[in-house]
C-alpha atoms as a PDB file:
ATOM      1  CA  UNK A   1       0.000   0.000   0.000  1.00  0.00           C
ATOM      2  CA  UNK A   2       0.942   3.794  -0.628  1.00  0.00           C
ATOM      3  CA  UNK A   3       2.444   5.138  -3.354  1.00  0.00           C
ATOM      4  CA  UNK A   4       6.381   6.221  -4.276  1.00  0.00           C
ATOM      5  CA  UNK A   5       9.664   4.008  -3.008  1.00  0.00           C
ATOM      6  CA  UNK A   6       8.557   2.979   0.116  1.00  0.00           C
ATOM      7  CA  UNK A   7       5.258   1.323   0.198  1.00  0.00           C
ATOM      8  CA  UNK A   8       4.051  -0.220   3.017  1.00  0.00           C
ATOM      9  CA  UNK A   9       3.098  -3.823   3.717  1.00  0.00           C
ATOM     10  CA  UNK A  10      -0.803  -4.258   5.306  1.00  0.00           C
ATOM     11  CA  UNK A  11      -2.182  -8.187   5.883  1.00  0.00           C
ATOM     12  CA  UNK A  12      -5.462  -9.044   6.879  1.00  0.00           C
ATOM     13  CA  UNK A  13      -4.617 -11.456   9.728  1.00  0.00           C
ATOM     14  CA  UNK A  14      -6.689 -14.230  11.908  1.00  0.00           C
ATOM     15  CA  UNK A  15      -6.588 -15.983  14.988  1.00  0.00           C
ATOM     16  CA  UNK A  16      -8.501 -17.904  17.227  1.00  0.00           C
ATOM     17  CA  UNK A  17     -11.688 -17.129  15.032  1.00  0.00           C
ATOM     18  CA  UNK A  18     -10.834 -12.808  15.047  1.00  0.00           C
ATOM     19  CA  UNK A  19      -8.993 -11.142  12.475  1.00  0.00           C
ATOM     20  CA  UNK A  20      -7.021  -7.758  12.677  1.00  0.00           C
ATOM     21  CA  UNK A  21      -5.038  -5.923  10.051  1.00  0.00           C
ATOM     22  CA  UNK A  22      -1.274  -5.812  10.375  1.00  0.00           C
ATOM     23  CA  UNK A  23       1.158  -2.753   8.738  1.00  0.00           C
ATOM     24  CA  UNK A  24       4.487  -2.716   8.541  1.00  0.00           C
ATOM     25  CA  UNK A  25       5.487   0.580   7.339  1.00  0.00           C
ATOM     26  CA  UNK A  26       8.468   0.339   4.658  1.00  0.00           C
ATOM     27  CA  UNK A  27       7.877  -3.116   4.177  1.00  0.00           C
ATOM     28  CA  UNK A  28       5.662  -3.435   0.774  1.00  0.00           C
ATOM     29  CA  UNK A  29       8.949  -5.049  -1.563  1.00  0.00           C
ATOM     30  CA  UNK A  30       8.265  -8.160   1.068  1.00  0.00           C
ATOM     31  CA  UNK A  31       4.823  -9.093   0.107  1.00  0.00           C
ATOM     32  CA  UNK A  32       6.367 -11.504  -2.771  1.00  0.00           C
ATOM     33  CA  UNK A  33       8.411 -13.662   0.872  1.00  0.00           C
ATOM     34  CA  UNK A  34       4.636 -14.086   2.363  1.00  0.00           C
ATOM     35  CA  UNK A  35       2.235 -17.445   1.167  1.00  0.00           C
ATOM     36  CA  UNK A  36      -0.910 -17.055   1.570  1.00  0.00           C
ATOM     37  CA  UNK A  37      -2.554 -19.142   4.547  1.00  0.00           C
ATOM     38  CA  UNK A  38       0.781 -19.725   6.284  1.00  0.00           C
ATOM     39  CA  UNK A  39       1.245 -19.460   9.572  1.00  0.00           C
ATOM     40  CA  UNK A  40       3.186 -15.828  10.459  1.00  0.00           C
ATOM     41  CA  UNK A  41       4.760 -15.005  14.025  1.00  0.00           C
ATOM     42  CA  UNK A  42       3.919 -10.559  14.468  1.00  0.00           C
ATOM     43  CA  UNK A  43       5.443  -8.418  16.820  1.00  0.00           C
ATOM     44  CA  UNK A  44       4.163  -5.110  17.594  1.00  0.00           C
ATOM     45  CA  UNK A  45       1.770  -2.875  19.172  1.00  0.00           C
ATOM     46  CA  UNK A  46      -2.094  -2.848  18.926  1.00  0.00           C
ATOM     47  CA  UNK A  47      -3.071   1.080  17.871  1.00  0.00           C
ATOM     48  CA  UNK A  48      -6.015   2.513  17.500  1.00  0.00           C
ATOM     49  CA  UNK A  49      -7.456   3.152  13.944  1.00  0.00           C
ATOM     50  CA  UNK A  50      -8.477   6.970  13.918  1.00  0.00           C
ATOM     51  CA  UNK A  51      -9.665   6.868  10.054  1.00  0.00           C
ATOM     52  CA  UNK A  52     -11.983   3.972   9.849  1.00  0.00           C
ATOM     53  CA  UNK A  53     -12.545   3.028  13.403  1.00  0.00           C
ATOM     54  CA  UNK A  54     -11.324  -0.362  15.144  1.00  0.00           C
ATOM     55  CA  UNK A  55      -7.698  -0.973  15.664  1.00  0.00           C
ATOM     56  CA  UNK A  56      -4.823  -2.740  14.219  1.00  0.00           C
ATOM     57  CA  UNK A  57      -1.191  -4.327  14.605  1.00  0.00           C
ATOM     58  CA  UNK A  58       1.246  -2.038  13.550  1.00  0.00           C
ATOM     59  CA  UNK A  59       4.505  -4.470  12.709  1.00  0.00           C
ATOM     60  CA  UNK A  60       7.779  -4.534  14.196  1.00  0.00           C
ATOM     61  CA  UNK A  61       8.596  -7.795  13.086  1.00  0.00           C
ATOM     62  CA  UNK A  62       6.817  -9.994  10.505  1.00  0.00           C
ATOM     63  CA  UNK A  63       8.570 -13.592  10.653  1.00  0.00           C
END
């Protein structure tokens, strides 16, 4: 997602039943390392989403 030489990488996540949205900022020339259904490990913080409500795990570490 975004636009110029640093895009940023957003995946629709779920666990346990609940999914969440997950950004790592910088990270969009990953998305080609990530398979679909595969298990992921995230690290990072829970924020709250001011422009369309809800919240969402902003990335430290996508593994």
């Amino acid at each position: 997602m975004g636009k110029g030489e640093r895009t940023h990488l957003k995946l629709q996540c779920k666990k346990e039943g609940n999914s969440f949205n997950v950004i790592q900022r910088g990270a969009g020339e990953t998305l080609h390392t990530i398979k679909r259904n595969t298990p992921l490990t995230v690290i990072g913080k829970i924020k709250s989403d001011t422009y369309n409500g809800g919240f969402y795990v902003e990335g430290v570490e996508i593994g």
